[in-house]
Structure formats: structure tokens, C-alpha cells
C-alpha atoms as a PDB file:
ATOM      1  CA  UNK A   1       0.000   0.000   0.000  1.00  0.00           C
ATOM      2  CA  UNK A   2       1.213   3.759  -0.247  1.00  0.00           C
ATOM      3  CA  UNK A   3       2.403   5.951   2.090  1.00  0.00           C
ATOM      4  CA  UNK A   4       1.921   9.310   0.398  1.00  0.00           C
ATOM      5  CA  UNK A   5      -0.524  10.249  -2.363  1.00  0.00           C
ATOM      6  CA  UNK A   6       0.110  13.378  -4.722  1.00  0.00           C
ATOM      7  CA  UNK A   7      -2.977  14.672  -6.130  1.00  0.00           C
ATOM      8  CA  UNK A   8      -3.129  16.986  -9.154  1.00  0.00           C
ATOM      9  CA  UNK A   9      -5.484  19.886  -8.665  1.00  0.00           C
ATOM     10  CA  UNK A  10      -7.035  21.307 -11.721  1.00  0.00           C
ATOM     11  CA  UNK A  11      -9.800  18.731 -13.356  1.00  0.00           C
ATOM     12  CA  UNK A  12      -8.838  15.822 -10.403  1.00  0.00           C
ATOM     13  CA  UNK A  13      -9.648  17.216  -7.389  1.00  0.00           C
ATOM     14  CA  UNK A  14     -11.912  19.738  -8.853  1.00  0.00           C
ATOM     15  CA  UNK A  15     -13.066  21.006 -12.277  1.00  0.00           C
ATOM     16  CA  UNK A  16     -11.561  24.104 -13.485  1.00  0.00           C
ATOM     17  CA  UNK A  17     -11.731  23.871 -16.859  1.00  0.00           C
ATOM     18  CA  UNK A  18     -14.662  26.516 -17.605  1.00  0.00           C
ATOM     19  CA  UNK A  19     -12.869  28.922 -15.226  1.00  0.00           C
ATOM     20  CA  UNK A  20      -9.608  28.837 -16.652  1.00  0.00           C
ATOM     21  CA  UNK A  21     -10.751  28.843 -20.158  1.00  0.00           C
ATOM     22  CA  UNK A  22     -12.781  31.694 -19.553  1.00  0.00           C
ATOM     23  CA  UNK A  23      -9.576  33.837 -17.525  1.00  0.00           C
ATOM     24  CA  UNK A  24      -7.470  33.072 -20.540  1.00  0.00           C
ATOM     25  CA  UNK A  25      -9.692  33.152 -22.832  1.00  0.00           C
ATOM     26  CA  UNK A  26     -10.730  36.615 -21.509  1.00  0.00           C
ATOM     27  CA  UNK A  27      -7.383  37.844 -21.378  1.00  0.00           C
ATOM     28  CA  UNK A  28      -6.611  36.649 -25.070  1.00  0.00           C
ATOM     29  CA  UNK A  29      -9.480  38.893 -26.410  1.00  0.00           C
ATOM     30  CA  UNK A  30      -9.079  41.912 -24.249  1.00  0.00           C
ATOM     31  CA  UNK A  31      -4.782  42.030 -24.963  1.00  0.00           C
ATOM     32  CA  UNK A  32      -4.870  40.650 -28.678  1.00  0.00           C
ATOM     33  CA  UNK A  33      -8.287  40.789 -30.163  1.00  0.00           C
ATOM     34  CA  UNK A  34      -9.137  37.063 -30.659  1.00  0.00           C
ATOM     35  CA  UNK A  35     -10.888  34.217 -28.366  1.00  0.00           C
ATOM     36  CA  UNK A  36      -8.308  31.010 -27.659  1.00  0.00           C
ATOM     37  CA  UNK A  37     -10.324  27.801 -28.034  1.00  0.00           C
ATOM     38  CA  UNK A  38     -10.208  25.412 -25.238  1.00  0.00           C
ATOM     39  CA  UNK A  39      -7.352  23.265 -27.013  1.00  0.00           C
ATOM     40  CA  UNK A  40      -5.103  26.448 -27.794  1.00  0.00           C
ATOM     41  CA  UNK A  41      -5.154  26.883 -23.876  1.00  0.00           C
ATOM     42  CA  UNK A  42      -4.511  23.199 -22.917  1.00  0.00           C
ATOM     43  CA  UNK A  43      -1.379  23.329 -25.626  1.00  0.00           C
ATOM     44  CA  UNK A  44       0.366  25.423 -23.184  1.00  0.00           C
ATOM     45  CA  UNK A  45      -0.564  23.823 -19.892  1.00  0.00           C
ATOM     46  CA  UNK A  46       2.666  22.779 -17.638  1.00  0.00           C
ATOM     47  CA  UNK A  47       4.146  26.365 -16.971  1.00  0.00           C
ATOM     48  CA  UNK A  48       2.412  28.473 -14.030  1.00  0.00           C
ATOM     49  CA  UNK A  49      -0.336  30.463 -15.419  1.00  0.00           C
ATOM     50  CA  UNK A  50       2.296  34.000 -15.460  1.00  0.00           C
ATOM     51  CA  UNK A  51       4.030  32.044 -17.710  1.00  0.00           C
ATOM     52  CA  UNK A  52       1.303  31.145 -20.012  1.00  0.00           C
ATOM     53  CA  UNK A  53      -0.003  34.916 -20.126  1.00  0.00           C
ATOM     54  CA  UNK A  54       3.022  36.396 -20.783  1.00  0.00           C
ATOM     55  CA  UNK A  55       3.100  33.403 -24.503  1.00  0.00           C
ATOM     56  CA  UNK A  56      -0.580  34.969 -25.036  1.00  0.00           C
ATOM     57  CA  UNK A  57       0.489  38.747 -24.830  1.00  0.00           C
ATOM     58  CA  UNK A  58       3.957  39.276 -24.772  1.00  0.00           C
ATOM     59  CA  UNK A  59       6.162  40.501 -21.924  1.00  0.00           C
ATOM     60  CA  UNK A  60       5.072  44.177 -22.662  1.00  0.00           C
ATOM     61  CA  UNK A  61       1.334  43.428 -21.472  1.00  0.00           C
ATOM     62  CA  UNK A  62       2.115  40.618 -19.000  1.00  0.00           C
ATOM     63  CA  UNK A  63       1.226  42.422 -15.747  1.00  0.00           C
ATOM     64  CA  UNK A  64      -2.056  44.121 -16.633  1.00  0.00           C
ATOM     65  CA  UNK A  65      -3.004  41.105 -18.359  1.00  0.00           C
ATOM     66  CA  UNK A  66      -2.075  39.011 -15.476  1.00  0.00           C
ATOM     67  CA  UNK A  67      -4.377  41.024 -13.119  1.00  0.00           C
ATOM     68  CA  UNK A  68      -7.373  40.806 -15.428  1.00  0.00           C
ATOM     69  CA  UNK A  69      -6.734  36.622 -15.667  1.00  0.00           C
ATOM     70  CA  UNK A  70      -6.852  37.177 -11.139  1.00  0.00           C
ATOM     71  CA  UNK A  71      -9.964  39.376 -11.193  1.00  0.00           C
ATOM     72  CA  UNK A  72     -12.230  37.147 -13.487  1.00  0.00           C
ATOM     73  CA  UNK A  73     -10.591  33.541 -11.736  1.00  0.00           C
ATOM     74  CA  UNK A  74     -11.486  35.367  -8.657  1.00  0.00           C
ATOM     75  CA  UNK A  75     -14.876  36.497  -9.226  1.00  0.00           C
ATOM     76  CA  UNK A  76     -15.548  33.283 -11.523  1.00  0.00           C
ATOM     77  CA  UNK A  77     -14.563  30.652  -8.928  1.00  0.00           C
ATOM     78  CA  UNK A  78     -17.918  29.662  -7.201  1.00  0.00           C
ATOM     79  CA  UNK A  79     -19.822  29.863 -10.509  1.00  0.00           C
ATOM     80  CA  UNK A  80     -17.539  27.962 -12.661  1.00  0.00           C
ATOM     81  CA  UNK A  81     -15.766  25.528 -10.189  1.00  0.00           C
ATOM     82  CA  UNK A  82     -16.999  22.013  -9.843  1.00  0.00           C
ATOM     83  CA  UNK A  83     -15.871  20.037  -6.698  1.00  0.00           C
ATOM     84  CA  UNK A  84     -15.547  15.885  -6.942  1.00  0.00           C
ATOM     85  CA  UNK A  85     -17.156  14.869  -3.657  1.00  0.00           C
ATOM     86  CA  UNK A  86     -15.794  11.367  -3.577  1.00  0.00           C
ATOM     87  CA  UNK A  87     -12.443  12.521  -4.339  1.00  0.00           C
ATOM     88  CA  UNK A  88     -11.875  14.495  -1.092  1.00  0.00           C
ATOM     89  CA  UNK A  89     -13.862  11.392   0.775  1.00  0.00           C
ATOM     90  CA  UNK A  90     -10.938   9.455  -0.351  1.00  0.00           C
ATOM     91  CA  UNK A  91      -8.771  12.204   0.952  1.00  0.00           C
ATOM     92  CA  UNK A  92     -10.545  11.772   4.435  1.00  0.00           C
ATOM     93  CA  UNK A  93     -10.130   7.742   4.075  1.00  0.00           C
ATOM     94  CA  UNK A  94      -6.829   8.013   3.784  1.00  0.00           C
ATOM     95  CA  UNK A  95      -5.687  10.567   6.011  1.00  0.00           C
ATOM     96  CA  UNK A  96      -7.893   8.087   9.111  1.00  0.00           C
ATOM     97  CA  UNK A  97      -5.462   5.512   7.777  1.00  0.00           C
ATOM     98  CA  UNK A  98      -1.940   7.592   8.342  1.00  0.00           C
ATOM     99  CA  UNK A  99      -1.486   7.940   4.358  1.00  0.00           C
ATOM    100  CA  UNK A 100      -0.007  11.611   3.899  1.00  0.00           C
ATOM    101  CA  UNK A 101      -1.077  13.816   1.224  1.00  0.00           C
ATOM    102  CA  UNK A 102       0.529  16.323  -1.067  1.00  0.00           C
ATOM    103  CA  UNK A 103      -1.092  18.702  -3.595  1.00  0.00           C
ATOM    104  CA  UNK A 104       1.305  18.816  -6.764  1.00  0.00           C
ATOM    105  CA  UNK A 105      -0.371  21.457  -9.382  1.00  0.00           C
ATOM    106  CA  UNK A 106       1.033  23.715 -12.468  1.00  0.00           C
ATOM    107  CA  UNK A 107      -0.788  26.481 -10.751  1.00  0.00           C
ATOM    108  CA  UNK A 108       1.034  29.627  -9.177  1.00  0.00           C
ATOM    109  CA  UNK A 109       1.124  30.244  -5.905  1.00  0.00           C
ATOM    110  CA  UNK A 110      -1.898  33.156  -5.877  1.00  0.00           C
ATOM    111  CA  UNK A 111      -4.200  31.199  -7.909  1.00  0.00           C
ATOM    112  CA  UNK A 112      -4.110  28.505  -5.977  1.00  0.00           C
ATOM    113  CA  UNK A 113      -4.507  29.692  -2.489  1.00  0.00           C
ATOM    114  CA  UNK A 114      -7.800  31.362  -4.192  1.00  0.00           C
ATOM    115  CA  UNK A 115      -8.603  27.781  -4.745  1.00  0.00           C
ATOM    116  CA  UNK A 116      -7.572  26.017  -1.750  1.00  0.00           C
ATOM    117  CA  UNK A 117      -9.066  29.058   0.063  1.00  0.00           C
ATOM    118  CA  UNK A 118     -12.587  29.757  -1.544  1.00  0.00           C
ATOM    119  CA  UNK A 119     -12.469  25.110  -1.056  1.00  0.00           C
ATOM    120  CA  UNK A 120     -11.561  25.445   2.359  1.00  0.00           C
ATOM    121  CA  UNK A 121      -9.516  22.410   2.045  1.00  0.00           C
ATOM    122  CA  UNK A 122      -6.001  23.664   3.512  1.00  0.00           C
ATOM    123  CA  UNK A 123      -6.242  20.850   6.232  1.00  0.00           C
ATOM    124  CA  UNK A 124      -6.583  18.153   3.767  1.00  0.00           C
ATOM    125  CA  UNK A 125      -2.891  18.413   2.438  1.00  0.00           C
ATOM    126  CA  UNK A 126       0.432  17.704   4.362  1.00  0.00           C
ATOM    127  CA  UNK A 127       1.900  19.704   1.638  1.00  0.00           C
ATOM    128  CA  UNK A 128       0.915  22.170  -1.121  1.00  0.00           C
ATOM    129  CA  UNK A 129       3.708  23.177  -3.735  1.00  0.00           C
ATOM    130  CA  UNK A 130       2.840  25.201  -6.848  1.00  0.00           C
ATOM    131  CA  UNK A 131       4.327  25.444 -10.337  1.00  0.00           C
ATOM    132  CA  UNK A 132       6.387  28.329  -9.621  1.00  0.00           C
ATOM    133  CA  UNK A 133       7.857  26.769  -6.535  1.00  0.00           C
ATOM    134  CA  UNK A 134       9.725  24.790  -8.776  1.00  0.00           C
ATOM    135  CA  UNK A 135      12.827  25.006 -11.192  1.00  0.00           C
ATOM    136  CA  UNK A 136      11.270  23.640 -14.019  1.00  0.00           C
ATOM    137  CA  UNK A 137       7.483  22.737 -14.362  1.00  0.00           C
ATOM    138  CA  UNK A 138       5.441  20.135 -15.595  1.00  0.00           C
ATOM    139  CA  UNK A 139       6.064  17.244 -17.402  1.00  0.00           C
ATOM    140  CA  UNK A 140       9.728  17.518 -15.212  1.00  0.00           C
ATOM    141  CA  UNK A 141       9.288  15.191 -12.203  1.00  0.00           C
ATOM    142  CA  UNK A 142      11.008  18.452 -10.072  1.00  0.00           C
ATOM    143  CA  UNK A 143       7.954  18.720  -8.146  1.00  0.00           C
ATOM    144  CA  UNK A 144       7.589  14.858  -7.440  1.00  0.00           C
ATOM    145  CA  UNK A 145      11.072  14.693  -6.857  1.00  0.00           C
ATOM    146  CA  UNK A 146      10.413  17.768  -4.266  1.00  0.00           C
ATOM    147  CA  UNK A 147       7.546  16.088  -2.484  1.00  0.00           C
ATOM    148  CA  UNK A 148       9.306  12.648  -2.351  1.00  0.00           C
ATOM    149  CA  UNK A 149      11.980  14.025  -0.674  1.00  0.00           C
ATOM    150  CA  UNK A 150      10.440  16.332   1.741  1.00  0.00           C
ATOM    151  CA  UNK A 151       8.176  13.572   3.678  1.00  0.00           C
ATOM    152  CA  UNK A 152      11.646  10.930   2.998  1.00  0.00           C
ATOM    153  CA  UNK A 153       9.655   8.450   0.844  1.00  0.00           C
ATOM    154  CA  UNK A 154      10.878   6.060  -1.636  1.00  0.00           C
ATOM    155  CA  UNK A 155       8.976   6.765  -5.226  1.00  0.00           C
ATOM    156  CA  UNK A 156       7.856   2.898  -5.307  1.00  0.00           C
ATOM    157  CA  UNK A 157       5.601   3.768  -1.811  1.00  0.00           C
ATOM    158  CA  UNK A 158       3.683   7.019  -3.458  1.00  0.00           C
ATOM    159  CA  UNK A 159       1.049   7.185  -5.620  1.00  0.00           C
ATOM    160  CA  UNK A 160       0.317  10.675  -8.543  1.00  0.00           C
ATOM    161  CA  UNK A 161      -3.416  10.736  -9.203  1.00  0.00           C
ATOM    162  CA  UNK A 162      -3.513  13.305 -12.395  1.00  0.00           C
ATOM    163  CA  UNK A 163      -5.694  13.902 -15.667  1.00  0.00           C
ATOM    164  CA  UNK A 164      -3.116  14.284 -17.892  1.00  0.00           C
ATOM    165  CA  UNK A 165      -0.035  13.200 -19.835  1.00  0.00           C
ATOM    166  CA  UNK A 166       2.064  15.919 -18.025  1.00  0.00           C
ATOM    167  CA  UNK A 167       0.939  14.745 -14.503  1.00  0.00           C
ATOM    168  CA  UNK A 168       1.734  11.191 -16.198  1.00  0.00           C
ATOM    169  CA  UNK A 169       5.036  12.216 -17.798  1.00  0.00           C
ATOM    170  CA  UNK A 170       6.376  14.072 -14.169  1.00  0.00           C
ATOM    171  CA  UNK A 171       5.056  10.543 -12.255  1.00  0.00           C
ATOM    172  CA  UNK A 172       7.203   8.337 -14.623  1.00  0.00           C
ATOM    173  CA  UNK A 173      10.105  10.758 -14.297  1.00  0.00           C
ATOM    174  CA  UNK A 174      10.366  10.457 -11.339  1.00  0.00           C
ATOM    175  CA  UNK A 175       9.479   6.503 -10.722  1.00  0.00           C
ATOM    176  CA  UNK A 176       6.248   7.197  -9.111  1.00  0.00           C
ATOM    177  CA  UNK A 177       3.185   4.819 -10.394  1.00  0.00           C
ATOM    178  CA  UNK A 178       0.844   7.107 -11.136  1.00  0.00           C
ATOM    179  CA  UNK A 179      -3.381   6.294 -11.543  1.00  0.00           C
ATOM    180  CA  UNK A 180      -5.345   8.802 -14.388  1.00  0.00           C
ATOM    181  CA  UNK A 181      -8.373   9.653 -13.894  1.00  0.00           C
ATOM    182  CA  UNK A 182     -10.753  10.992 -16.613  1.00  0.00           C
ATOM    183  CA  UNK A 183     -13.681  12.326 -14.879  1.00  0.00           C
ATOM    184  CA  UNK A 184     -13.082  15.928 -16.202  1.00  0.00           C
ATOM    185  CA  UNK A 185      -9.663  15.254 -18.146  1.00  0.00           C
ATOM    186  CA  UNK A 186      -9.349  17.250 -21.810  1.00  0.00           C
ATOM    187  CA  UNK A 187      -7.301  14.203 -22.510  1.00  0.00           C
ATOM    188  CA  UNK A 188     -10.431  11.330 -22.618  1.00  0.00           C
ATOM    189  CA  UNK A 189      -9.971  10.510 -26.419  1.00  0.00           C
ATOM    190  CA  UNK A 190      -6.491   9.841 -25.923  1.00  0.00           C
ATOM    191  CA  UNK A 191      -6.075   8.366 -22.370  1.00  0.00           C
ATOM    192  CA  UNK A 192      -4.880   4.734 -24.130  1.00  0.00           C
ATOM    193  CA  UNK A 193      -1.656   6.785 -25.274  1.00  0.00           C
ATOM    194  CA  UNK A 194      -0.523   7.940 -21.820  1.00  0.00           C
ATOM    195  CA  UNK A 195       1.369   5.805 -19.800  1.00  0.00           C
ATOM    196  CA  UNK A 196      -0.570   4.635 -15.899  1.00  0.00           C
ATOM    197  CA  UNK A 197      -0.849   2.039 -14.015  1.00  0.00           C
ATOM    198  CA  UNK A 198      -4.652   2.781 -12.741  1.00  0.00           C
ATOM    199  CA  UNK A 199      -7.242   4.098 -14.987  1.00  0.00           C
ATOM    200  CA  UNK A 200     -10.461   5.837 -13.178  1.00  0.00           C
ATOM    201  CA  UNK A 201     -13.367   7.234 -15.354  1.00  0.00           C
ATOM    202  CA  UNK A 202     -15.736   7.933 -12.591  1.00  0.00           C
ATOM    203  CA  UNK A 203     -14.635   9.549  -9.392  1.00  0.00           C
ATOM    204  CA  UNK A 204     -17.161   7.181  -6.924  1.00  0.00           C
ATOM    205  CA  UNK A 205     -15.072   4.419  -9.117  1.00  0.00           C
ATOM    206  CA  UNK A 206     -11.701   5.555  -7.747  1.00  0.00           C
ATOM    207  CA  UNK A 207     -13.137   5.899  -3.859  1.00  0.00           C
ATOM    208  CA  UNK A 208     -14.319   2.252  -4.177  1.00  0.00           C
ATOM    209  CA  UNK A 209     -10.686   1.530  -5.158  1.00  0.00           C
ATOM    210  CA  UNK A 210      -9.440   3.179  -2.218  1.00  0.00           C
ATOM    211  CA  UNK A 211     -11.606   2.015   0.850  1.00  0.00           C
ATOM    212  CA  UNK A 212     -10.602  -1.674  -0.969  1.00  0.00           C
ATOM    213  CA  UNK A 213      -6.995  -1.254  -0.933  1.00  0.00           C
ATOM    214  CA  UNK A 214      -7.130   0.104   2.495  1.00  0.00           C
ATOM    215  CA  UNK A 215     -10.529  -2.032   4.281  1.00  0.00           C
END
């Protein structure tokens, strides 16, 4: 069984998708006149969302256009945000049962306390790192690497739960099994070409799972 589980955030513990769409989206429109469809966006997932602004509208308009993408994912959040109930059951099963947890997500720092925050679910996590807490970002296994090291566990005794091939790619690099789940991933269609051990198209699928390994 595993000693430490590292969740993803964005579309595994929650779904973000029409909020984060919508903030870059947004931003795209205001900064260079044109909407980004929902797989321009995902193309340049893995930085920290500073990072992905400044590719939309150039280093010139990166700090305006970074406080427009925080005002509309701020005021957004409770109307766009979807929350995974059994997900953060599992959370609770496993945190009865001594298993630590560790929030691992491409977010920045800000945007993510907003989420964690507006969630309440700081007491879930032992740990919380962010994508620019790290030297480089997803698909590296940095982060993984981070978290591994911080609670002094061997990769073969954690688990990555993620949506995507990045979460996958960062698990695998750094010898973590790793479990996808498709509930709200972008990546359905494709989920045969990324590289898991676990797959988990329903979230009350992957609590069943859980209170099996661990009855």
C-alpha cells in the first residue's frame, strides 16, 4: 500500500476547466483581439499560469493582463468551479489511515490559495507546492522529486493521481506509479496513449478503489 498520495489539482480534485478557459480566454481577447479555443489553452498547460499569459500577450502586457486573468478567476470561482465529492472522501479515508497527502499542481502560488481558500480544504494536504515553486514545471518530475523528498519516501511507496499526460510524464520521471483519472480530463480521447498504471473514469469508481486497498 502507499504511504503518500500526490494529487493533481485542476480537473482531479476539482473542475476548473470553464474557469480557466474563460480567464485566458478573456485575457486573449481583451490584450490581442481574438478568443483562444479550449485546445489552444490546454497546448500550453505545464508552466504556471504567469508564464502562459506572458506566450498569449507578450512581456510588454504581462502584468495588466495578469491582473485581469486574477480578477475574473477570482470572481468566476464559485460559478464555474466544480468540486468531486468522492475525491476528497478518499482524501478523508486516507488521512484516518496515516497515508499523507501532497497537492502537486502547475498552478502559481496566488491562484491557488484562491482555490484552496474559496475550497476550504487547507487541512486536507500535508503539503501544497505550486508550479512556480519549482525550477522547471510540468512534465519535469522536479515537483515529485520535491515532495518525495520532503516527507523521505521512496517513489515505489507514493502514488500521482492526475488527468493528464504531463501529470503522467512528471510521475514516470520520477518513478512514481501514477493512476489517471478521466472524470473531467481534456485528454479522454487519448487516455490509451498515456502511460498509468490505474485508470479511473468515474470519481465514486476511484473511492471504491481506495476504501478496498485500504478495508
Amino acid at each position: 500500500m502507499f504511504r503518500l498520495f500526490i494529487w493533481d489539482l485542476d480537473n482531479t480534485l476539482v473542475g476548473t476547466s470553464p474557469l480557466l478557459w474563460g480567464a485566458f480566454s478573456w485575457v486573449a481577447e481583451k490584450y490581442t483581439g481574438r478568443k483562444m479555443t479550449p485546445a489552444e489553452i490546454v497546448s500550453l498547460y505545464g508552466p504556471p499560469e504567469d508564464e502562459v499569459i506572458e506566450k498569449i500577450v507578450g512581456q510588454d502586457q504581462k502584468d495588466d493582463a495578469l491582473r485581469e486573468f486574477y480578477a475574473f478567476y477570482e470572481s468566476k470561482h464559485q460559478e464555474l468551479v466544480t468540486v468531486f465529492t468522492p475525491v476528497f472522501e478518499a482524501i478523508a479515508f486516507l488521512r484516518q489511515r496515516g497515508v499523507k497527502q501532497a497537492l502537486f499542481t502547475s498552478k502559481g502560488r496566488k491562484s491557488a490559495t484562491m482555490t484552496v481558500e474559496k475550497l476550504n480544504i487547507h487541512g486536507l494536504f500535508d503539503c501544497i507546492l505550486c508550479g512556480d515553486e519549482v525550477e522547471r514545471a510540468k512534465p519535469y518530475p522536479d515537483g515529485v522529486l520535491k515532495i518525495l523528498s520532503s516527507f523521505h519516501i521512496e517513489p515505489s511507496h507514493a502514488l500521482y493521481v492526475g488527468d493528464s499526460p504531463l501529470d503522467a510524464q512528471a510521475a514516470q520521471g520520477a518513478g512514481v506509479p501514477f493512476a489517471l483519472v478521466l472524470w473531467d480530463s481534456f485528454h479522454r480521447e487519448k487516455a490509451q496513449e498515456i502511460k498509468a498504471q490505474w485508470l479511473f473514469r468515474q470519481p465514486e469508481e476511484f473511492l471504491q478503489w481506495v476504501r478496498e486497498m485500504y478495508r
